[in-house]
C-alpha atoms as a PDB file:
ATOM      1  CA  UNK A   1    -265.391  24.247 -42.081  1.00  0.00           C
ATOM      2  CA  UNK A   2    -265.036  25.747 -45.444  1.00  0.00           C
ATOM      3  CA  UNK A   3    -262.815  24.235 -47.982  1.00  0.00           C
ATOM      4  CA  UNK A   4    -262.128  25.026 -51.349  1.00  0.00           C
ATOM      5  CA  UNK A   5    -262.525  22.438 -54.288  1.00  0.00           C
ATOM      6  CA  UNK A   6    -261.038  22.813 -57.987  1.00  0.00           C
ATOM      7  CA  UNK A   7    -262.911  21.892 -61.474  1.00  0.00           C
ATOM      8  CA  UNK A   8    -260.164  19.008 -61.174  1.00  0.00           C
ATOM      9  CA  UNK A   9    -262.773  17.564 -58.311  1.00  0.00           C
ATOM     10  CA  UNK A  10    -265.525  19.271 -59.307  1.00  0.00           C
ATOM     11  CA  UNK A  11    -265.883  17.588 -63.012  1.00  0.00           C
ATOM     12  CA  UNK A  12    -265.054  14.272 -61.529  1.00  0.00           C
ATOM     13  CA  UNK A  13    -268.829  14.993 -58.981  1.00  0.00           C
ATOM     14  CA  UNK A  14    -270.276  14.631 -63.044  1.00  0.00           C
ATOM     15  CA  UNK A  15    -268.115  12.050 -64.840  1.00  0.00           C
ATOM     16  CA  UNK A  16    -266.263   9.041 -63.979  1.00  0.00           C
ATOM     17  CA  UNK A  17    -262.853   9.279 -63.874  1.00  0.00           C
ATOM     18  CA  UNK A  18    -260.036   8.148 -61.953  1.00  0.00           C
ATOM     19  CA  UNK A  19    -260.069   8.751 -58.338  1.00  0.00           C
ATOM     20  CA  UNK A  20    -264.197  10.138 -58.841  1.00  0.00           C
ATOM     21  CA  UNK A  21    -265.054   7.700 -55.695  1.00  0.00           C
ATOM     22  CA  UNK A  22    -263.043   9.926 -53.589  1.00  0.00           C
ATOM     23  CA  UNK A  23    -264.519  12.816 -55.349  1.00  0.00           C
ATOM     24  CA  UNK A  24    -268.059  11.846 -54.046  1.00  0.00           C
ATOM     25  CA  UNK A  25    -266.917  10.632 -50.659  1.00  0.00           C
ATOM     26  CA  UNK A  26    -265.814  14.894 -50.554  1.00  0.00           C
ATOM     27  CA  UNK A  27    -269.401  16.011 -52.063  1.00  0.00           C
ATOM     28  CA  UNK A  28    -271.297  13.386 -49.759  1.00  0.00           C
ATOM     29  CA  UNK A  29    -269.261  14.837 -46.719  1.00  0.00           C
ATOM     30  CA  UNK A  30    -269.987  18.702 -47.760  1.00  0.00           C
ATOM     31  CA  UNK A  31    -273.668  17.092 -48.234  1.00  0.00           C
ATOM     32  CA  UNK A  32    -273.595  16.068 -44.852  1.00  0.00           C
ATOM     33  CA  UNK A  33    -272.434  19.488 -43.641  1.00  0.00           C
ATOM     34  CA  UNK A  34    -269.098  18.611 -42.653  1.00  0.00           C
ATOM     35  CA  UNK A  35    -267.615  21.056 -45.352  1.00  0.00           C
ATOM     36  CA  UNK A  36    -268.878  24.108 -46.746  1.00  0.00           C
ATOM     37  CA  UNK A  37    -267.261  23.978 -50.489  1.00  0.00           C
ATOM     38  CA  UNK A  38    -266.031  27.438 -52.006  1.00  0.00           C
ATOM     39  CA  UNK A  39    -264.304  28.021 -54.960  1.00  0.00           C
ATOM     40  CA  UNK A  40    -263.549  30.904 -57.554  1.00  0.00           C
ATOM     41  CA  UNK A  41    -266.506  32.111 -59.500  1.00  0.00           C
ATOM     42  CA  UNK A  42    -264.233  30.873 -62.620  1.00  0.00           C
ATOM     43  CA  UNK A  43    -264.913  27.385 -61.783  1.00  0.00           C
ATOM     44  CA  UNK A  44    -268.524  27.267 -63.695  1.00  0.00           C
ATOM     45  CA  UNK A  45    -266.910  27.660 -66.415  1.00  0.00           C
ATOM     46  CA  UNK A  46    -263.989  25.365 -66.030  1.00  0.00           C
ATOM     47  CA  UNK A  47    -266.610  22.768 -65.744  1.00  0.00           C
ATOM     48  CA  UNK A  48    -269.054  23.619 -68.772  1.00  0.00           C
ATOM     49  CA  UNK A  49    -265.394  24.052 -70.798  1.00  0.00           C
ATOM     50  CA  UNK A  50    -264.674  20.495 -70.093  1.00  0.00           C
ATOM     51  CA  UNK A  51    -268.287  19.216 -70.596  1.00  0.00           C
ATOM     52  CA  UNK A  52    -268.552  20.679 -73.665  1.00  0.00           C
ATOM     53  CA  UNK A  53    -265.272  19.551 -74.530  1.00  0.00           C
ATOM     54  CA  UNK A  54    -265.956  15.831 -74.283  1.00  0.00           C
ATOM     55  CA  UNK A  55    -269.075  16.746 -76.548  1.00  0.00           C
ATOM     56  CA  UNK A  56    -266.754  17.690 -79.213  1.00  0.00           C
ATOM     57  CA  UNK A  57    -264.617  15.184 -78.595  1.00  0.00           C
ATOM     58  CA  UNK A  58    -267.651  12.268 -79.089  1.00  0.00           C
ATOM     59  CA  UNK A  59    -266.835  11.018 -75.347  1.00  0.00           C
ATOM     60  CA  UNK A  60    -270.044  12.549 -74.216  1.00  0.00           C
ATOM     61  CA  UNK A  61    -273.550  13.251 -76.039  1.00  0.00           C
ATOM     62  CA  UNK A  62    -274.660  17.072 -75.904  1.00  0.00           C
ATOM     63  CA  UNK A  63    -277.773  15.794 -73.945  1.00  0.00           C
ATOM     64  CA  UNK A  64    -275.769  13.655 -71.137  1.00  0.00           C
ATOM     65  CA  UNK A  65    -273.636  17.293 -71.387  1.00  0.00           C
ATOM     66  CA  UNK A  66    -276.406  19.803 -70.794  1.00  0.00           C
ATOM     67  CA  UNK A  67    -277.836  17.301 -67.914  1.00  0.00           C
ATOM     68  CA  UNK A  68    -274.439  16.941 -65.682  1.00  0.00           C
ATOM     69  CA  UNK A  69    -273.954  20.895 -66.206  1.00  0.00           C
ATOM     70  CA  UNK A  70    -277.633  21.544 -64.955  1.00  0.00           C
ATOM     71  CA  UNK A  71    -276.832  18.975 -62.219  1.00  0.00           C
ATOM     72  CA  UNK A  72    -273.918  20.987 -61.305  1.00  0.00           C
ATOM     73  CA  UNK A  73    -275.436  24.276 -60.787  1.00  0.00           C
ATOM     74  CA  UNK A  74    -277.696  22.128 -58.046  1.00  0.00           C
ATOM     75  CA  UNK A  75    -274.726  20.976 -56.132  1.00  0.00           C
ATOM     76  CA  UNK A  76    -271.836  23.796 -57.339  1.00  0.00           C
ATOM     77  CA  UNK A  77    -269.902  25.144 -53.920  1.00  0.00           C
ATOM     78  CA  UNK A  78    -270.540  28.474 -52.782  1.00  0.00           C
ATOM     79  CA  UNK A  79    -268.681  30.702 -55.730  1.00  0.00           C
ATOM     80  CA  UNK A  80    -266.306  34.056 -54.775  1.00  0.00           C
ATOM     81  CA  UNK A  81    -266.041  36.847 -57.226  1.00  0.00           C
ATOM     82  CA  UNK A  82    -262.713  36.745 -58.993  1.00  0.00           C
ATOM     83  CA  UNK A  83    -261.782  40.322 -58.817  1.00  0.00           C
ATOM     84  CA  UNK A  84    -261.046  39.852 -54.979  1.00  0.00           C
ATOM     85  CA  UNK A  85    -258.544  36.938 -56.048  1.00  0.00           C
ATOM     86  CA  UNK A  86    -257.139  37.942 -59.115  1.00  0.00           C
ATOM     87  CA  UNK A  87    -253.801  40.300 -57.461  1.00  0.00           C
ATOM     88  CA  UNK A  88    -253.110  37.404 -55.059  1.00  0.00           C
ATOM     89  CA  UNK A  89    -253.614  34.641 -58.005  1.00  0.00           C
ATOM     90  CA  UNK A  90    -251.127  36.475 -60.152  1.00  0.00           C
ATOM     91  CA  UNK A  91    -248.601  37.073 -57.790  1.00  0.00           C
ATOM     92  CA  UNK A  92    -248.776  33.576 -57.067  1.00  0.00           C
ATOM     93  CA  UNK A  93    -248.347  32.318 -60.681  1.00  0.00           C
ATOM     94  CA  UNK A  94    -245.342  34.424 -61.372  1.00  0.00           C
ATOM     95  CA  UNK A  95    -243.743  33.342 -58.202  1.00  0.00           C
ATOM     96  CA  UNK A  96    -244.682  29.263 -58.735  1.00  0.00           C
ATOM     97  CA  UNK A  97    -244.706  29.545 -62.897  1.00  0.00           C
ATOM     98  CA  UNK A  98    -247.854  28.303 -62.676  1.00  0.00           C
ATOM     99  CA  UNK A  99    -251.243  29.490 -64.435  1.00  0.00           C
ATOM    100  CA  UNK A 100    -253.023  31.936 -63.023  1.00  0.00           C
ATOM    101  CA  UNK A 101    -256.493  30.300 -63.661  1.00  0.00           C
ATOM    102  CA  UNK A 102    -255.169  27.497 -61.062  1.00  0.00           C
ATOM    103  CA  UNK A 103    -253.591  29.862 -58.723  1.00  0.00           C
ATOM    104  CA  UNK A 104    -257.459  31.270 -58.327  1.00  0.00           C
ATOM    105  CA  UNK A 105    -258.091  28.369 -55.945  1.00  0.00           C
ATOM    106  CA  UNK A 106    -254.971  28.620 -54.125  1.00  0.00           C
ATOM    107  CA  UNK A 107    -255.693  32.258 -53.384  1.00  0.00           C
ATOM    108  CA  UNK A 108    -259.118  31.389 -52.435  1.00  0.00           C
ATOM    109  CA  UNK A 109    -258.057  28.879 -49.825  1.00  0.00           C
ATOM    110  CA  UNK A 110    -255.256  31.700 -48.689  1.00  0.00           C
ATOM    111  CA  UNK A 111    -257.952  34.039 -47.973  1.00  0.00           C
ATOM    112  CA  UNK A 112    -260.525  31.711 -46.639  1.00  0.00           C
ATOM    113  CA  UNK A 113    -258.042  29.780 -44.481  1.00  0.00           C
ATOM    114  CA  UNK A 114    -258.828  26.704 -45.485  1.00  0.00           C
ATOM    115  CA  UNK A 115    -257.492  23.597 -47.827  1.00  0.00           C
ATOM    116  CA  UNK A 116    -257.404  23.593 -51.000  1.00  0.00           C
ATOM    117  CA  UNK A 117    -258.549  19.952 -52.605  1.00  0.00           C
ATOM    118  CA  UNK A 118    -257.190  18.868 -55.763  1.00  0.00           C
ATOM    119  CA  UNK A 119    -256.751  16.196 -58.482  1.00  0.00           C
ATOM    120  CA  UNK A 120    -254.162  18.510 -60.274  1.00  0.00           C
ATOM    121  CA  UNK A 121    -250.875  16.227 -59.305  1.00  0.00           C
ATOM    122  CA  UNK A 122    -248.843  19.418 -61.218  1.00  0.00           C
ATOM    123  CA  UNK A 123    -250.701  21.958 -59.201  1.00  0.00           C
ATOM    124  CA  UNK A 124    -250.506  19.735 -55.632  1.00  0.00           C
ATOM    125  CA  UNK A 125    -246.378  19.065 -56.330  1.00  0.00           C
ATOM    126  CA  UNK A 126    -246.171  22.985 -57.069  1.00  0.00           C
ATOM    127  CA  UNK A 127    -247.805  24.219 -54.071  1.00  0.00           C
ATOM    128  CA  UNK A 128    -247.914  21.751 -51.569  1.00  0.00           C
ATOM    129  CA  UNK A 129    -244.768  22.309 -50.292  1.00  0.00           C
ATOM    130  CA  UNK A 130    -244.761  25.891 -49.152  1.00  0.00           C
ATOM    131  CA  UNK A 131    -248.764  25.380 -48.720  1.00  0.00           C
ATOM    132  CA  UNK A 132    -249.572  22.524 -46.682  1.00  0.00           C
ATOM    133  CA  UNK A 133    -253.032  22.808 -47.163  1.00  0.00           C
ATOM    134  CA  UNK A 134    -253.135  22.693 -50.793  1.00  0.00           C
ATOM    135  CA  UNK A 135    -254.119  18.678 -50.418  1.00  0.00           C
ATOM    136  CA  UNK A 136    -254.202  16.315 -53.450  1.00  0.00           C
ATOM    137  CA  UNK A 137    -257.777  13.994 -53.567  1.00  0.00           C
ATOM    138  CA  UNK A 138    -256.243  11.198 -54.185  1.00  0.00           C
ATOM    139  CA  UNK A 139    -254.590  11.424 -50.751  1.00  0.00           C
ATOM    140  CA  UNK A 140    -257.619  13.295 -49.161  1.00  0.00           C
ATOM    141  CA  UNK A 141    -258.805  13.075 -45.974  1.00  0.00           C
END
């Protein structure tokens, strides 16, 4: 069963954050073949622009960096082309004022059918209510 997983989930599979047990419960489970994880090509780089943040910020050292984001190309979920999403994604953020960068992922589950995991509370309260399946982690399974 595919399901589609946001850098909100994604970053927490390389640093500890709240709710990252339930973060690795989902990667374990897709792991086990339970889930096949997709998300928007953009999400590489959602993920090295937050490791590379906490570099800058000192939270993080460039080498403990550079080893989570090779670590993540190991275990990253099966990545769509944007192009396909972008129309959808931008229709979506003008009708939900929301960004389109986030509305990637809910276009991705839209096509693919599937839920949409996140630990985006804004992004879950915007969505989930026309969009059942747009499912927040810290409520997931």
């Amino acid at each position: 069963m595919n399901l589609v997983v946001d850098a909100s989930v994604a970053v927490k599979w390389l640093v500890k954050e709240s709710d990252t047990d339930k973060a690795e419960a989902l990667l374990e489970a897709c792991g086990l073949g339970k889930y096949d994880p997709l998300a928007p090509d953009l999400l590489v780089v959602e993920v090295g622009s937050v490791l590379s943040k906490r570099v800058r910020q000192g939270t993080m050292k460039a080498s403990q960096a550079e080893f989570q984001f090779d670590r993540f190309n190991r275990i990253c979920p099966v990545l769509k082309p944007l192009l396909n999403l972008t129309g959808q994604a931008f229709k979506l953020a003008l009708a939900y004022q929301h960004s389109v960068y986030d509305c990637l992922y809910v276009a991705l589950a839209l096509e693919a059918r599937c839920e949409l995991v996140t630990a985006d509370e804004k992004l879950f309260r915007a969505f989930s209510p026309s969009y059942p399946n747009v499912k927040l982690l810290r409520l997931w399974p």
